[in-house]
C-alpha atoms as a PDB file:
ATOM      1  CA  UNK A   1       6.578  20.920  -2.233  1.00  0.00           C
ATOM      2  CA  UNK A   2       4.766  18.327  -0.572  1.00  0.00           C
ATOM      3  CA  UNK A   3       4.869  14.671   0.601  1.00  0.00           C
ATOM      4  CA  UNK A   4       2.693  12.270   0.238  1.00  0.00           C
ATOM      5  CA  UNK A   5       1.931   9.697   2.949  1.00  0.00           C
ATOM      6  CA  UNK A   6       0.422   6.088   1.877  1.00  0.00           C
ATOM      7  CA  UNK A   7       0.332   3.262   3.966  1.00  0.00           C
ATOM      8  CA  UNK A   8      -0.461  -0.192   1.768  1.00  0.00           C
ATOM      9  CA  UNK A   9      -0.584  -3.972   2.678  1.00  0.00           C
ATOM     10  CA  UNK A  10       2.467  -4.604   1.621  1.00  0.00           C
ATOM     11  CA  UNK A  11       5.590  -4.136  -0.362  1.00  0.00           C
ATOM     12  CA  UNK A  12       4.007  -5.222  -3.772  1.00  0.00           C
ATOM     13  CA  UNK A  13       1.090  -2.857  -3.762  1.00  0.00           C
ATOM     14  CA  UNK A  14       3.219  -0.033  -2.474  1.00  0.00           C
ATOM     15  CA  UNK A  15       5.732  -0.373  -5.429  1.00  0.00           C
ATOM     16  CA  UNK A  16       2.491  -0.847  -7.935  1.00  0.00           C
ATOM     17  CA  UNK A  17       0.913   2.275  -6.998  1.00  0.00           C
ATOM     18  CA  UNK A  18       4.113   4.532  -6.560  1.00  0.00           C
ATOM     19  CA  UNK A  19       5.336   3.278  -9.921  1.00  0.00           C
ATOM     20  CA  UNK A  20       2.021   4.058 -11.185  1.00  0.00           C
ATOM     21  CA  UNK A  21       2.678   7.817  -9.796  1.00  0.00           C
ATOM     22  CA  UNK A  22       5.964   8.075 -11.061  1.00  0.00           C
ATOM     23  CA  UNK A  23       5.004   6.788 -14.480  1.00  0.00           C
ATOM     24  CA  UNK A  24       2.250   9.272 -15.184  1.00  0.00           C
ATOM     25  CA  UNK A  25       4.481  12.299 -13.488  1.00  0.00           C
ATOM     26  CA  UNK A  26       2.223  12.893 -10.326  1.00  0.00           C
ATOM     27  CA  UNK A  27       5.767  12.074  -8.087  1.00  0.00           C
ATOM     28  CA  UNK A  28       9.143  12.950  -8.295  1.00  0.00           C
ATOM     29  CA  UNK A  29      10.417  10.151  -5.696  1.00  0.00           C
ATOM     30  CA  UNK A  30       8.489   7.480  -3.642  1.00  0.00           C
ATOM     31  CA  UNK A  31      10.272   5.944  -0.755  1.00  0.00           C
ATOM     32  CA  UNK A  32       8.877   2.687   0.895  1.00  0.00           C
ATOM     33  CA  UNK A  33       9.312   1.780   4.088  1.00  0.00           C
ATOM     34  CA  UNK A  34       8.348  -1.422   6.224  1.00  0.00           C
ATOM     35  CA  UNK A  35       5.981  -0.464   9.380  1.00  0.00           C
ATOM     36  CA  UNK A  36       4.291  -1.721  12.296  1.00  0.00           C
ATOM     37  CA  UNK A  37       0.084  -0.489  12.552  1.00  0.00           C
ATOM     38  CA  UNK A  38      -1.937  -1.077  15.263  1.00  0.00           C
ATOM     39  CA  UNK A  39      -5.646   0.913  14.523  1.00  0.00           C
ATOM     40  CA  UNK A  40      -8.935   0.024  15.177  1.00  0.00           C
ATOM     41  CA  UNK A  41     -10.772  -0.988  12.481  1.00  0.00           C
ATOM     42  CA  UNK A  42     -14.931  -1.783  12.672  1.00  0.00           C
ATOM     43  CA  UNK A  43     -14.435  -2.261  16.199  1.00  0.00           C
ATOM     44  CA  UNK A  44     -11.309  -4.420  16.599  1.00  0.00           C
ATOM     45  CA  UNK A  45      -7.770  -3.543  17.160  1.00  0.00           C
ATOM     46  CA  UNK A  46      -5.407  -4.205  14.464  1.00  0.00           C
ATOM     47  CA  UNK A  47      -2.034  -4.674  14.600  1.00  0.00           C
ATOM     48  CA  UNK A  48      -0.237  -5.600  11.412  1.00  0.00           C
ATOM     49  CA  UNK A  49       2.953  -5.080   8.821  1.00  0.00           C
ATOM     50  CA  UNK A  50       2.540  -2.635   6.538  1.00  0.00           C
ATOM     51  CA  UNK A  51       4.321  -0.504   4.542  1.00  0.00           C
ATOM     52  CA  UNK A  52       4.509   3.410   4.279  1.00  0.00           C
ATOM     53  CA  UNK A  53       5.297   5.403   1.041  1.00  0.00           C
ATOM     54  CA  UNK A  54       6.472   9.145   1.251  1.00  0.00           C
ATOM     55  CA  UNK A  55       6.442  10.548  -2.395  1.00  0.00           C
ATOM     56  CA  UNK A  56       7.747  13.821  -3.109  1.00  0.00           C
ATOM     57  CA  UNK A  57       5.399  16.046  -5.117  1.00  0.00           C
ATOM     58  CA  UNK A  58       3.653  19.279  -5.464  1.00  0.00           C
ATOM     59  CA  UNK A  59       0.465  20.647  -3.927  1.00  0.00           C
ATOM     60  CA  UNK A  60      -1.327  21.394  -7.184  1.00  0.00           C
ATOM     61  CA  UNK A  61      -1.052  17.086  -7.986  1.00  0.00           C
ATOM     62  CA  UNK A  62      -2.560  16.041  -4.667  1.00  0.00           C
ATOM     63  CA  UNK A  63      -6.191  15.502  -5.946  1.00  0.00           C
ATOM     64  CA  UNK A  64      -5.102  13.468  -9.019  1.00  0.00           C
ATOM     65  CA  UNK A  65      -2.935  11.445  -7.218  1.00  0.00           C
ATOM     66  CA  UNK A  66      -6.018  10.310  -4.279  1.00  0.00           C
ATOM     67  CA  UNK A  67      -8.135   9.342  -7.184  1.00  0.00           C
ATOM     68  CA  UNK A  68      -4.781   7.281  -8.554  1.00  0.00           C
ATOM     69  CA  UNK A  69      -3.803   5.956  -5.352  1.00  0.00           C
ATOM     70  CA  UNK A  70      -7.905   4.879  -4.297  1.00  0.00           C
ATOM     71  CA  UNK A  71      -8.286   3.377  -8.167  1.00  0.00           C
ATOM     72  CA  UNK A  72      -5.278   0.975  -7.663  1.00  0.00           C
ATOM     73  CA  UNK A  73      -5.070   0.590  -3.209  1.00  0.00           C
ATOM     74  CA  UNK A  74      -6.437  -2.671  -2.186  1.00  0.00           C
ATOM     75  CA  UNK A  75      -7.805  -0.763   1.253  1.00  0.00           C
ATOM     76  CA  UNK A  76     -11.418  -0.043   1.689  1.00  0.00           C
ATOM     77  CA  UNK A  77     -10.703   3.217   3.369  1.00  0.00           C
ATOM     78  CA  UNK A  78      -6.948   4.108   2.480  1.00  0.00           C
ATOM     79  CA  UNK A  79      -4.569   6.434   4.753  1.00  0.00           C
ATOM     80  CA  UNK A  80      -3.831   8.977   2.114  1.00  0.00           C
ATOM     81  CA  UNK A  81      -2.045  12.355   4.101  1.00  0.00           C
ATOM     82  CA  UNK A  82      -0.786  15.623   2.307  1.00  0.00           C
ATOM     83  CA  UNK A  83       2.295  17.334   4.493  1.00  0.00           C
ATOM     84  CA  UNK A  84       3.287  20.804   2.659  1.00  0.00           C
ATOM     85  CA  UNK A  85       7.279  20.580   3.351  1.00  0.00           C
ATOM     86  CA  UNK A  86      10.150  22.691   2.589  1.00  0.00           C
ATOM     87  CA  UNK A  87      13.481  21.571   0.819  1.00  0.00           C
ATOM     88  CA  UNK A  88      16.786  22.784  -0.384  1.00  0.00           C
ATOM     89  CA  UNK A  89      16.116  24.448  -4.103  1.00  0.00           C
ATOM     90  CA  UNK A  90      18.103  22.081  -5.803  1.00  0.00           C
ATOM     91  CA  UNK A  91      15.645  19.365  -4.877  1.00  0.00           C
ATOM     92  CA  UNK A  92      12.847  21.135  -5.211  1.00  0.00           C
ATOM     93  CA  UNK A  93      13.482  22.424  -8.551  1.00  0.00           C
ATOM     94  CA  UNK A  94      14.395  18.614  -9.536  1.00  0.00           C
ATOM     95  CA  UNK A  95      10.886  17.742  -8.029  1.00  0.00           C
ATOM     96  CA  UNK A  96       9.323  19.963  -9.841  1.00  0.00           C
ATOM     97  CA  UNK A  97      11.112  19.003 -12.877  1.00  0.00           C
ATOM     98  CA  UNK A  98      10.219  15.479 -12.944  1.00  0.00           C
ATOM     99  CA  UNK A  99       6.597  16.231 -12.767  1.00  0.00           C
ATOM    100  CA  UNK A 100       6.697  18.297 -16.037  1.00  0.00           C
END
């Protein structure tokens, strides 16, 4: 099992794109979350809301869900992070149910 971290401008686009996810079976589960960022970006510090989606997957769907979350982010360069995770089995044979 993995999950699947996505940080997006705001609440809006981060329920677009993990309803997109969920919709075409690439995630079980998306959970958004509001955040503070502070990052450089082309050579000025940034410090900004965001918000932060962890979606519950499985390795073998990462690559199809970058090229879904790039199509629909609004970022030029979006924070897209795989973390391989372990769970109780009931979850993750739920998880892996939903994604059939």
């Amino acid at each position: 099992m993995i999950i699947v971290y996505v940080t997006c401008k705001d609440k809006k686009e981060g329920r677009e794109i993990a309803v997109s996810l969920l919709k075409k079976r690439m995630i079980a589960c998306a959970n958004i979350f509001p955040i503070q960022s502070i990052y450089r970006w082309k050579g000025k510090l940034v410090d900004e809301k965001e918000v932060v989606i962890l979606a519950k997957s499985t390795k073998n769907k990462f690559q199809e869900m970058e090229k879904e979350v790039r199509k629909l982010h609004s970022y030029e360069v979006p924070c897209i992070e795989m973390f391989e995770t372990k769970a109780n089995k009931d979850y993750e044979s739920w998880v892996k149910g939903e994604l059939k």
